[in-house]
PDB file of N, CA and C in Angstrom:
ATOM      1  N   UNK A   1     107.001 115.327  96.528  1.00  0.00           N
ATOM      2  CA  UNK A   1     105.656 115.790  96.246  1.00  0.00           C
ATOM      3  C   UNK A   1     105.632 117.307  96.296  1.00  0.00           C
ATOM      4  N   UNK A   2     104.860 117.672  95.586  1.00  0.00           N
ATOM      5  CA  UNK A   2     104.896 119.342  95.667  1.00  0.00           C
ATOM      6  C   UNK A   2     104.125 120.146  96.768  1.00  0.00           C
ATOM      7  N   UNK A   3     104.905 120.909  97.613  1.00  0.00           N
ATOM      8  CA  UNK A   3     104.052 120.756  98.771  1.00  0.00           C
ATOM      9  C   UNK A   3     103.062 121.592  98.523  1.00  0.00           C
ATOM     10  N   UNK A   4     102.503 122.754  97.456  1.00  0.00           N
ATOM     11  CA  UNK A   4     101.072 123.209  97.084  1.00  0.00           C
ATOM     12  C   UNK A   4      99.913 122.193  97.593  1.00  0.00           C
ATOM     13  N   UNK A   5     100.409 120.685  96.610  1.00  0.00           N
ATOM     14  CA  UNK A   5      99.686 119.794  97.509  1.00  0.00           C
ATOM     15  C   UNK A   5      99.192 119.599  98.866  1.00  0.00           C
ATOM     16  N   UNK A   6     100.181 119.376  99.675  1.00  0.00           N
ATOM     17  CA  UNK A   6     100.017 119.400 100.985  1.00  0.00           C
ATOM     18  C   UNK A   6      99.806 120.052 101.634  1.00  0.00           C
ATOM     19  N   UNK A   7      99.911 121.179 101.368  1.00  0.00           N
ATOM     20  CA  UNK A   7      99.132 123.113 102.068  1.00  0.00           C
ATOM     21  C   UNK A   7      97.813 122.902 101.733  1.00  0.00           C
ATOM     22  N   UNK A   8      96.946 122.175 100.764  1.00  0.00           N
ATOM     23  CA  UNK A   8      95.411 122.023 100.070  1.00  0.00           C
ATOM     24  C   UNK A   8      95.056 120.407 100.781  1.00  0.00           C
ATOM     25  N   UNK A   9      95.846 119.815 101.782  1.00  0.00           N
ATOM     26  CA  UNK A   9      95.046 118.727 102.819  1.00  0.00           C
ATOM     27  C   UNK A   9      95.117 117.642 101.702  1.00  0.00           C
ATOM     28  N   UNK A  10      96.008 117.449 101.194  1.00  0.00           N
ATOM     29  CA  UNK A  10      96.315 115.881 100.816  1.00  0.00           C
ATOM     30  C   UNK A  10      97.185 115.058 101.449  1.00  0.00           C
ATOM     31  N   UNK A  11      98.123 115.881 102.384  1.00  0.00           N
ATOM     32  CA  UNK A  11      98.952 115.297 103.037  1.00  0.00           C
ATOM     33  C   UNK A  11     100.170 114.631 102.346  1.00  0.00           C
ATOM     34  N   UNK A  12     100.748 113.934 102.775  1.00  0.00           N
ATOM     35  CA  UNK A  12     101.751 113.292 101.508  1.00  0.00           C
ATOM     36  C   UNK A  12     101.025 112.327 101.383  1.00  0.00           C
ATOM     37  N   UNK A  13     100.018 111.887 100.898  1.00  0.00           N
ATOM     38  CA  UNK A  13      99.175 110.779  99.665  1.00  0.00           C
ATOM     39  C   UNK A  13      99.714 111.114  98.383  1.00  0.00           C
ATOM     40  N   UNK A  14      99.984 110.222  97.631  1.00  0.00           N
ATOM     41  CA  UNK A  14     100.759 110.401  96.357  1.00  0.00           C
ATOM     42  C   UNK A  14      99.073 110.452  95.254  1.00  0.00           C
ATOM     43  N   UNK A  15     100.262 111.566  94.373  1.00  0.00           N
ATOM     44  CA  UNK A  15      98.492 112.335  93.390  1.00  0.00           C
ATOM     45  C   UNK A  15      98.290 110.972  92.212  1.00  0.00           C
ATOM     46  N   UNK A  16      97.214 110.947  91.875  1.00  0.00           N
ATOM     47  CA  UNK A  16      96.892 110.046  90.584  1.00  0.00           C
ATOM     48  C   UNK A  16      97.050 109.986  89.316  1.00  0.00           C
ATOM     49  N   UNK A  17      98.585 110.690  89.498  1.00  0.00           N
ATOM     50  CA  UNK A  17      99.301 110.824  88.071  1.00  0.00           C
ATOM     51  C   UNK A  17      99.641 109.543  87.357  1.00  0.00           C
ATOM     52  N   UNK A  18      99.643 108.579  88.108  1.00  0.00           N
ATOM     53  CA  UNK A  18      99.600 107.156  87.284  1.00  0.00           C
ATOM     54  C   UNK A  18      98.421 106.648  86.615  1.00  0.00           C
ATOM     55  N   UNK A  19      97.202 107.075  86.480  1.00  0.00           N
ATOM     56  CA  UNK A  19      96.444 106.247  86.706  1.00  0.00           C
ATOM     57  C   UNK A  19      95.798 107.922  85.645  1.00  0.00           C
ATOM     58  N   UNK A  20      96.764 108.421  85.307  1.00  0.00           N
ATOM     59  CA  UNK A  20      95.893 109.794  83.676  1.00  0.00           C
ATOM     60  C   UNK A  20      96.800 109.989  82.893  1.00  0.00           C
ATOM     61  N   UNK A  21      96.497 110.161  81.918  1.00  0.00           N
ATOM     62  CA  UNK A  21      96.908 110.611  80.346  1.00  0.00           C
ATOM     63  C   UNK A  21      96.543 111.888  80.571  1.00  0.00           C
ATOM     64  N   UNK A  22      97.352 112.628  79.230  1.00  0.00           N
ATOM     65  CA  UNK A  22      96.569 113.910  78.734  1.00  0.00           C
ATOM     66  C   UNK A  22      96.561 113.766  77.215  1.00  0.00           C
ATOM     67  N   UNK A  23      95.847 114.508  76.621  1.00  0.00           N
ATOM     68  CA  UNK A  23      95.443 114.867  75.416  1.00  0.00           C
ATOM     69  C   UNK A  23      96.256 115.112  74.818  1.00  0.00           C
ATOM     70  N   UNK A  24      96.703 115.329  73.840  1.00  0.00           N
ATOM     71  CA  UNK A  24      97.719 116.130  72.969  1.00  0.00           C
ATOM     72  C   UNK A  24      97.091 117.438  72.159  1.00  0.00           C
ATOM     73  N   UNK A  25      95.693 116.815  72.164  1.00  0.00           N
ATOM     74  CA  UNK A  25      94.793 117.658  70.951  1.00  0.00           C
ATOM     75  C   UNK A  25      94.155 118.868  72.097  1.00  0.00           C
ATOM     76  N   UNK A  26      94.018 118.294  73.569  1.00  0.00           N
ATOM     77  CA  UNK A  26      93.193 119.633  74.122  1.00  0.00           C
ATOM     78  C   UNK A  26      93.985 119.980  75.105  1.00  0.00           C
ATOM     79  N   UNK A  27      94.420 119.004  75.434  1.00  0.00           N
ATOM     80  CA  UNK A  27      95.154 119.025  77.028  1.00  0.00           C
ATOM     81  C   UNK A  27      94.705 118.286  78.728  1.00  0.00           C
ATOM     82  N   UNK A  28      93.184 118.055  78.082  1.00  0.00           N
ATOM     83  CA  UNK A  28      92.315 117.539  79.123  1.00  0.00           C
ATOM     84  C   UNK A  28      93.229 116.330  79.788  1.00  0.00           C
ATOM     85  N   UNK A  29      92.964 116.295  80.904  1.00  0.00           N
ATOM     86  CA  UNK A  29      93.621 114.796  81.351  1.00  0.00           C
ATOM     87  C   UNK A  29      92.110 113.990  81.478  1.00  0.00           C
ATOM     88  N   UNK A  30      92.874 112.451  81.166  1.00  0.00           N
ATOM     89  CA  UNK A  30      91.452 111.419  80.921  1.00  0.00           C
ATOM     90  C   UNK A  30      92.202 110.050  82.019  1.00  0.00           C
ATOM     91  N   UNK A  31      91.492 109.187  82.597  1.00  0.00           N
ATOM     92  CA  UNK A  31      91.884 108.443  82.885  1.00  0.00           C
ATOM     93  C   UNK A  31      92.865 107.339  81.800  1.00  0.00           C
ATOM     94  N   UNK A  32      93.456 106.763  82.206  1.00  0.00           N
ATOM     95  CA  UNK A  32      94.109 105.920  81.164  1.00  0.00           C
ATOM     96  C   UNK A  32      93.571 105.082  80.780  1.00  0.00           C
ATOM     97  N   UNK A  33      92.194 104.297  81.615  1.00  0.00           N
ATOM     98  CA  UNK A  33      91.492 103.499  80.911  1.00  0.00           C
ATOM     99  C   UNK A  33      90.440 104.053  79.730  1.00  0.00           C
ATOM    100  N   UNK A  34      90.760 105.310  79.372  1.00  0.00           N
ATOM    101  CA  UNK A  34      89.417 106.251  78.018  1.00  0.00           C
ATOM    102  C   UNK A  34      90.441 105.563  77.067  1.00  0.00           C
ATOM    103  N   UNK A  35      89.485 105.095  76.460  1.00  0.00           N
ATOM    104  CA  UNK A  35      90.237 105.203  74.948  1.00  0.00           C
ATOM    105  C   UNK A  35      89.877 106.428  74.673  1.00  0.00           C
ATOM    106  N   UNK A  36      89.100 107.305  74.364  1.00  0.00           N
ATOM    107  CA  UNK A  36      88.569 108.561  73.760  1.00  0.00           C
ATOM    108  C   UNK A  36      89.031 109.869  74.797  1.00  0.00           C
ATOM    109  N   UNK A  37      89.624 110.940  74.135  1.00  0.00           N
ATOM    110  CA  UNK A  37      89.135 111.643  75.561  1.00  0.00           C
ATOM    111  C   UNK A  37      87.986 112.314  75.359  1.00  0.00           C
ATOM    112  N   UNK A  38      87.622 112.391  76.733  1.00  0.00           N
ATOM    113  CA  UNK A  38      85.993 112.917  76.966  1.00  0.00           C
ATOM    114  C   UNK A  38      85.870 114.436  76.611  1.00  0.00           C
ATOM    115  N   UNK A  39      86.688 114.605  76.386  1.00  0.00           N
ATOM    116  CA  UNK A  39      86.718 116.393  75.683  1.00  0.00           C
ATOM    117  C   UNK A  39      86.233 116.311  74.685  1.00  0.00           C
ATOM    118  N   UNK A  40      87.365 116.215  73.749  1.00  0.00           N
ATOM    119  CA  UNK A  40      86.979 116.277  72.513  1.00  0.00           C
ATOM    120  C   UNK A  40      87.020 115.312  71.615  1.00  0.00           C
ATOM    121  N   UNK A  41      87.147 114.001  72.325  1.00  0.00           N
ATOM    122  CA  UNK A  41      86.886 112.525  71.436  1.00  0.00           C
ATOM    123  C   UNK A  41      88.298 111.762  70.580  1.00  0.00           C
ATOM    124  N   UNK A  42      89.245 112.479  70.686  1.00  0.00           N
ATOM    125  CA  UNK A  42      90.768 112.204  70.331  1.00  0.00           C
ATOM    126  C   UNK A  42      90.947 110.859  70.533  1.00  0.00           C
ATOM    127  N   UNK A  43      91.530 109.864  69.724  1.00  0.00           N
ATOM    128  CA  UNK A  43      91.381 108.474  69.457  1.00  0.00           C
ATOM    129  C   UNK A  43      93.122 108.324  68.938  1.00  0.00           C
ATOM    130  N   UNK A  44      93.844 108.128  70.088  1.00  0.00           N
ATOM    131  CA  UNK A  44      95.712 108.172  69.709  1.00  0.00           C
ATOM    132  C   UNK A  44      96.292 107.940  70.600  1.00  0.00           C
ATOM    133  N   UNK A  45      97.605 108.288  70.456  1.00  0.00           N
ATOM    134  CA  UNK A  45      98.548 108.590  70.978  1.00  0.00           C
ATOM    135  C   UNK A  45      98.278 109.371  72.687  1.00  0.00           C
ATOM    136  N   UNK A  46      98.085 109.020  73.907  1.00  0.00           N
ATOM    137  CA  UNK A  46      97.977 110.471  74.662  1.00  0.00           C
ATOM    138  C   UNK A  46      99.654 110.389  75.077  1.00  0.00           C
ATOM    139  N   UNK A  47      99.834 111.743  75.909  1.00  0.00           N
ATOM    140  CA  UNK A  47     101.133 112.295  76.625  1.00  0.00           C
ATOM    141  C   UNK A  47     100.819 111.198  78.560  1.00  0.00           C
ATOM    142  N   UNK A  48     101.585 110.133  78.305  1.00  0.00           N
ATOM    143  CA  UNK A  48     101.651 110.232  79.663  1.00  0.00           C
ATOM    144  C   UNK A  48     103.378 110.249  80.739  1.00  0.00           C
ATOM    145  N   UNK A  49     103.888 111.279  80.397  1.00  0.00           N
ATOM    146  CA  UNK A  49     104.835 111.636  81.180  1.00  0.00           C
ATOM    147  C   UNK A  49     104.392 111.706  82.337  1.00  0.00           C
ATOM    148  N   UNK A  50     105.128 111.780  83.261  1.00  0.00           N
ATOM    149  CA  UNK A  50     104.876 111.689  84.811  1.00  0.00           C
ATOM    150  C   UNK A  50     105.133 113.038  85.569  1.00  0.00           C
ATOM    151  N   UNK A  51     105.638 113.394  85.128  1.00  0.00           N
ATOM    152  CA  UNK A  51     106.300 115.174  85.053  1.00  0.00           C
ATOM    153  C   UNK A  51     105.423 115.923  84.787  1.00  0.00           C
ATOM    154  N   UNK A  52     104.820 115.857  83.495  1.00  0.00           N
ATOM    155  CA  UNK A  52     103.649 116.705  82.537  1.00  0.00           C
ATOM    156  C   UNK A  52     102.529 116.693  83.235  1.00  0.00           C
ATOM    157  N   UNK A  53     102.281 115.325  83.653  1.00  0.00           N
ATOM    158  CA  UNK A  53     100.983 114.999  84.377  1.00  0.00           C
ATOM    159  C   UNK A  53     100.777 115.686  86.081  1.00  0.00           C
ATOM    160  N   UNK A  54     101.942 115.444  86.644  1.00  0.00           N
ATOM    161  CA  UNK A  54     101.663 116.014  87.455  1.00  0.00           C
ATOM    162  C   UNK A  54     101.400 117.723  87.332  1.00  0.00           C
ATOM    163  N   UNK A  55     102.085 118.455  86.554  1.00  0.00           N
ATOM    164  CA  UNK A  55     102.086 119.832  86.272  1.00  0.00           C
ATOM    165  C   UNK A  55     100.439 120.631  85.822  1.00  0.00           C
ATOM    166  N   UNK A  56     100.396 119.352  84.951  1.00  0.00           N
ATOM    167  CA  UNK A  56      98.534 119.452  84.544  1.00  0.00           C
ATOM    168  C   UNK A  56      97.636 119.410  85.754  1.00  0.00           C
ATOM    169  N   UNK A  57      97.990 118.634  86.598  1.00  0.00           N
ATOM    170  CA  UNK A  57      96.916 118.050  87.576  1.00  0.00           C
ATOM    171  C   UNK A  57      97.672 119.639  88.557  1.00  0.00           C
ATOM    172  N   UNK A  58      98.784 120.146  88.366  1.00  0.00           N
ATOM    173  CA  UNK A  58      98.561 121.035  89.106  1.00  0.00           C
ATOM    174  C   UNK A  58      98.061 122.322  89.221  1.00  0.00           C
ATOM    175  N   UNK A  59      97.810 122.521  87.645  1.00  0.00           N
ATOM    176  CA  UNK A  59      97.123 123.715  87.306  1.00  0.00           C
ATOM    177  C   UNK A  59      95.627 123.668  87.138  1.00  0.00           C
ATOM    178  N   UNK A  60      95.472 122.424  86.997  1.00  0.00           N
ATOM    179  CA  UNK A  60      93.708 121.805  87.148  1.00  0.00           C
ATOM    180  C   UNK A  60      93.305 122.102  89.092  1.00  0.00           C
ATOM    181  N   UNK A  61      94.171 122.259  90.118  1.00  0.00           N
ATOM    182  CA  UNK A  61      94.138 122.151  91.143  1.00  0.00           C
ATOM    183  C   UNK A  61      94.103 123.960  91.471  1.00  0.00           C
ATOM    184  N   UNK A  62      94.985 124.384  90.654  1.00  0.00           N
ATOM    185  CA  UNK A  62      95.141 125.961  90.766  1.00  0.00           C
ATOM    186  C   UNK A  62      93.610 126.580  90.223  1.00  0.00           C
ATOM    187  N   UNK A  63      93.244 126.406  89.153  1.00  0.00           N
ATOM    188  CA  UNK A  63      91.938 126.510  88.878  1.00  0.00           C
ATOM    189  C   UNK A  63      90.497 126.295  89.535  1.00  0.00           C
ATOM    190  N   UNK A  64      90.553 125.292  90.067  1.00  0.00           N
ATOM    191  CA  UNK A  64      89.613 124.660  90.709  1.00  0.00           C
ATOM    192  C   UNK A  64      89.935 124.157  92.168  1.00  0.00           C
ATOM    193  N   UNK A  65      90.031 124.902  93.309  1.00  0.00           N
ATOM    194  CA  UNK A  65      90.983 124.367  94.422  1.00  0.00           C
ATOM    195  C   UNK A  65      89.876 123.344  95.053  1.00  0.00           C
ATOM    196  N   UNK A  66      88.747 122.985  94.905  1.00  0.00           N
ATOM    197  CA  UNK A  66      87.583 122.124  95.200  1.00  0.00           C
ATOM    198  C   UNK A  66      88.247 120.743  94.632  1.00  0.00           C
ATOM    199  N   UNK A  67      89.003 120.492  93.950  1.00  0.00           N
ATOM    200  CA  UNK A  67      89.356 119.557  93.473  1.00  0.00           C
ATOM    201  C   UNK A  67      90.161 118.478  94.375  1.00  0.00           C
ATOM    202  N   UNK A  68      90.629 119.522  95.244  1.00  0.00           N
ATOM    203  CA  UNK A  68      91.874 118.542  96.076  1.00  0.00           C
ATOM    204  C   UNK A  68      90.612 117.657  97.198  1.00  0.00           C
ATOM    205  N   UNK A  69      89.899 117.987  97.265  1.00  0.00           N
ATOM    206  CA  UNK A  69      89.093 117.568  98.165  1.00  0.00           C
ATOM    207  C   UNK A  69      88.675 116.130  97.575  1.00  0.00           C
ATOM    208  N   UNK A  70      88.218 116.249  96.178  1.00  0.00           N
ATOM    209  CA  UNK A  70      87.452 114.673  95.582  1.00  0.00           C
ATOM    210  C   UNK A  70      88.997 113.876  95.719  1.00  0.00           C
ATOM    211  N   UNK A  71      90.103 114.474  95.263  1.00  0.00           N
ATOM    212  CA  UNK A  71      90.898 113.765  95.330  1.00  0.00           C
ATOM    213  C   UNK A  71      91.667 113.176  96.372  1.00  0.00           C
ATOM    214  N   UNK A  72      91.389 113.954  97.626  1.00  0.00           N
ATOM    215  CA  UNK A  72      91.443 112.902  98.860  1.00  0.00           C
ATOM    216  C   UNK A  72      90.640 112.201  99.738  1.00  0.00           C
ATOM    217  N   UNK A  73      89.412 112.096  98.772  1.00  0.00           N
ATOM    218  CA  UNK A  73      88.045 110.908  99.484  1.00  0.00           C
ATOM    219  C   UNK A  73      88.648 109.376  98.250  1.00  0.00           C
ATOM    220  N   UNK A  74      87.996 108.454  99.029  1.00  0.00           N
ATOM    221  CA  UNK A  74      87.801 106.886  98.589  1.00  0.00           C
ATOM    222  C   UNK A  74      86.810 107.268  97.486  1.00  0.00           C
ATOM    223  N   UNK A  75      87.226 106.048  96.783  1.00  0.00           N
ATOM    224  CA  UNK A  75      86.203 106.341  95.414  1.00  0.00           C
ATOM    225  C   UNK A  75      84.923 105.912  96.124  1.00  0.00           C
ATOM    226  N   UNK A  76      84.327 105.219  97.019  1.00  0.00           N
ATOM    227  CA  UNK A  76      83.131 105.443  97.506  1.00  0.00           C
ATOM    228  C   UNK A  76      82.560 106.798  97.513  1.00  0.00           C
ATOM    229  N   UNK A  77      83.505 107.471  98.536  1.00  0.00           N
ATOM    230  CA  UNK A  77      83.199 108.996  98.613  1.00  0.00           C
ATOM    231  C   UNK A  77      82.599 109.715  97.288  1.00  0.00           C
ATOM    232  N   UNK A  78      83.738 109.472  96.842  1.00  0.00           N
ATOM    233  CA  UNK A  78      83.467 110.418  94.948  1.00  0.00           C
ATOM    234  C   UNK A  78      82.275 109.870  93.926  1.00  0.00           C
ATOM    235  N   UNK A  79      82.032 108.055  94.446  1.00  0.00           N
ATOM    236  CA  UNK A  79      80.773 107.972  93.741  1.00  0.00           C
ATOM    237  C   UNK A  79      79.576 109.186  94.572  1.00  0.00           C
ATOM    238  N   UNK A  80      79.487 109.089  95.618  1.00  0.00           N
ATOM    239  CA  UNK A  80      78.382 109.911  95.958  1.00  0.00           C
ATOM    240  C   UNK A  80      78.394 111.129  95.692  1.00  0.00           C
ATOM    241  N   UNK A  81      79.719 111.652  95.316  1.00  0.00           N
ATOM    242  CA  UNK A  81      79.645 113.107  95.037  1.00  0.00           C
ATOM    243  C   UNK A  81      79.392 113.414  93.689  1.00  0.00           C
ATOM    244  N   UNK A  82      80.031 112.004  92.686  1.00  0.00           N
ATOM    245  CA  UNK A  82      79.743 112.200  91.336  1.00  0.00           C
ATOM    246  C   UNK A  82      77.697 112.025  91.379  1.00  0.00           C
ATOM    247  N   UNK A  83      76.948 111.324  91.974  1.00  0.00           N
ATOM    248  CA  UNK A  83      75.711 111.143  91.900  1.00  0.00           C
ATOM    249  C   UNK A  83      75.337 112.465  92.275  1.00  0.00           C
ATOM    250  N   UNK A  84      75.504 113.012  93.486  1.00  0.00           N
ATOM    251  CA  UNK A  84      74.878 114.730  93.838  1.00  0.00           C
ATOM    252  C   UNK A  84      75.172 115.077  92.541  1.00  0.00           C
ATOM    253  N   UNK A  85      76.568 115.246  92.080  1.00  0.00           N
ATOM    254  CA  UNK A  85      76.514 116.449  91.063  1.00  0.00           C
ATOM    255  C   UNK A  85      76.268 116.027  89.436  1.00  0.00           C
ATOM    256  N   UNK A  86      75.685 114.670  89.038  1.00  0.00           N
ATOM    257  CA  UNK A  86      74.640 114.716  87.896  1.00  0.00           C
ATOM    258  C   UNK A  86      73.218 114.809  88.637  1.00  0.00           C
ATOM    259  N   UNK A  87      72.918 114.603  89.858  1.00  0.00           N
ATOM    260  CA  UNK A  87      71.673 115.270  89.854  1.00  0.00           C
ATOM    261  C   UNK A  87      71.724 116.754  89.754  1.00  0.00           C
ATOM    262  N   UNK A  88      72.264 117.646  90.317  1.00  0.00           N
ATOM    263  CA  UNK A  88      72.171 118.705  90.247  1.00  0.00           C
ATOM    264  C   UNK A  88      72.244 119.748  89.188  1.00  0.00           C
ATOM    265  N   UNK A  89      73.086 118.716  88.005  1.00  0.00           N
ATOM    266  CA  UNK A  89      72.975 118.933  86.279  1.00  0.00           C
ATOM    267  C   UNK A  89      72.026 118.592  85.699  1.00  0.00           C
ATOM    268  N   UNK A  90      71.229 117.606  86.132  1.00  0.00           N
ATOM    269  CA  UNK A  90      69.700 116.969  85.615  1.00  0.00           C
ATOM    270  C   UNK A  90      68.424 117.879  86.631  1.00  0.00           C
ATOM    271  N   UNK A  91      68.756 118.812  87.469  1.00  0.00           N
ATOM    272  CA  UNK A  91      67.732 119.872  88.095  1.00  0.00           C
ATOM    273  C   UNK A  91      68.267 120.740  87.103  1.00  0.00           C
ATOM    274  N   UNK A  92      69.136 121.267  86.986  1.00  0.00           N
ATOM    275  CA  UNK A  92      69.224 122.457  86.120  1.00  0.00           C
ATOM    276  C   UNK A  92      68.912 122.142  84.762  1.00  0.00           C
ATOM    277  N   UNK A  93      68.853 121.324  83.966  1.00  0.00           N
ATOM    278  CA  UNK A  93      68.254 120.923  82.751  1.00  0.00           C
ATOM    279  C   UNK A  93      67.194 120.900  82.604  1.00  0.00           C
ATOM    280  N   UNK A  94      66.514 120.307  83.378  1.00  0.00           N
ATOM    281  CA  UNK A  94      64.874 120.511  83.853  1.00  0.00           C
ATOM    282  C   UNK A  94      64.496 122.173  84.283  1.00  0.00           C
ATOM    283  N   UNK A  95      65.177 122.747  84.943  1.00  0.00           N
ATOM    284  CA  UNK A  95      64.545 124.248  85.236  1.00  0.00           C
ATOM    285  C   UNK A  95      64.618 124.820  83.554  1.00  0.00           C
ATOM    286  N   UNK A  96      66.314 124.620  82.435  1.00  0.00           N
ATOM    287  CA  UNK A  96      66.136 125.165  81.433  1.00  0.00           C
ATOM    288  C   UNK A  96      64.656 124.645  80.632  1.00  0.00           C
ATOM    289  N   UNK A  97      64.764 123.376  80.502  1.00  0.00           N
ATOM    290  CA  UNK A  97      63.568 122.608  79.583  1.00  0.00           C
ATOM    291  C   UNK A  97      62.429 123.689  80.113  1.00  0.00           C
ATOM    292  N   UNK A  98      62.304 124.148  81.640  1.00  0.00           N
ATOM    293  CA  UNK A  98      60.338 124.306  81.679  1.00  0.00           C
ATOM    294  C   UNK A  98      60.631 126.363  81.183  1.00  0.00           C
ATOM    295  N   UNK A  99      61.721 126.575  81.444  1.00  0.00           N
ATOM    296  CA  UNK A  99      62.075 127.832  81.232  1.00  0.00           C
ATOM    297  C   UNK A  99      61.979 127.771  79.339  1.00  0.00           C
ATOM    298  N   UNK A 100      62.206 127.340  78.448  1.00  0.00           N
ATOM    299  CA  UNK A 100      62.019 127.172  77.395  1.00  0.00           C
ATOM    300  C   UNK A 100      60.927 126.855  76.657  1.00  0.00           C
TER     301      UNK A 100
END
């Protein structure tokens, strides 16, 4: 495991490189169950090397270091965090709408 990982509190939990594709067309990683990716709607072929994937998921981690965190809660956890954060996209849509 790469220990970047494990310096960011994942511990040795193995990352969810099984369980994503990436794009070919953007690069986005999608779960493997998208048929589409949610980027930009790509309907094919994705890249799922195990190598690649992890490298993606590690520069998605370099970018965004908040990330390692969803990725070491239970998907219970992450439903509640995915619910906070479309509400907090559906408050800010609403402030644009009355601002408009």
């Amino acid at each position: 495991m790469n220990r970047q990982f494990e310096d960011r509190g994942l511990g040795r939990k193995k990352l969810p490189v099984e369980k994503l594709k990436q794009c070919p067309l953007c690069g986005s990683l999608n779960a493997r169950k998208n048929e589409n990716c949610f980027v930009c709607g790509w309907h094919g072929q994705f890249d799922t090397d195990q190598e690649m994937l992890s490298l993606a998921l590690q520069e998605m981690v370099e970018q965004c270091p908040g990330i390692v965190e969803i990725l070491g809660q239970s998907p219970e956890q992450r439903k509640g965090l995915l619910q906070r954060m479309l509400k907090i996209l559906k408050r800010q849509k609403d402030d644009f709408d009355i601002a408009a």
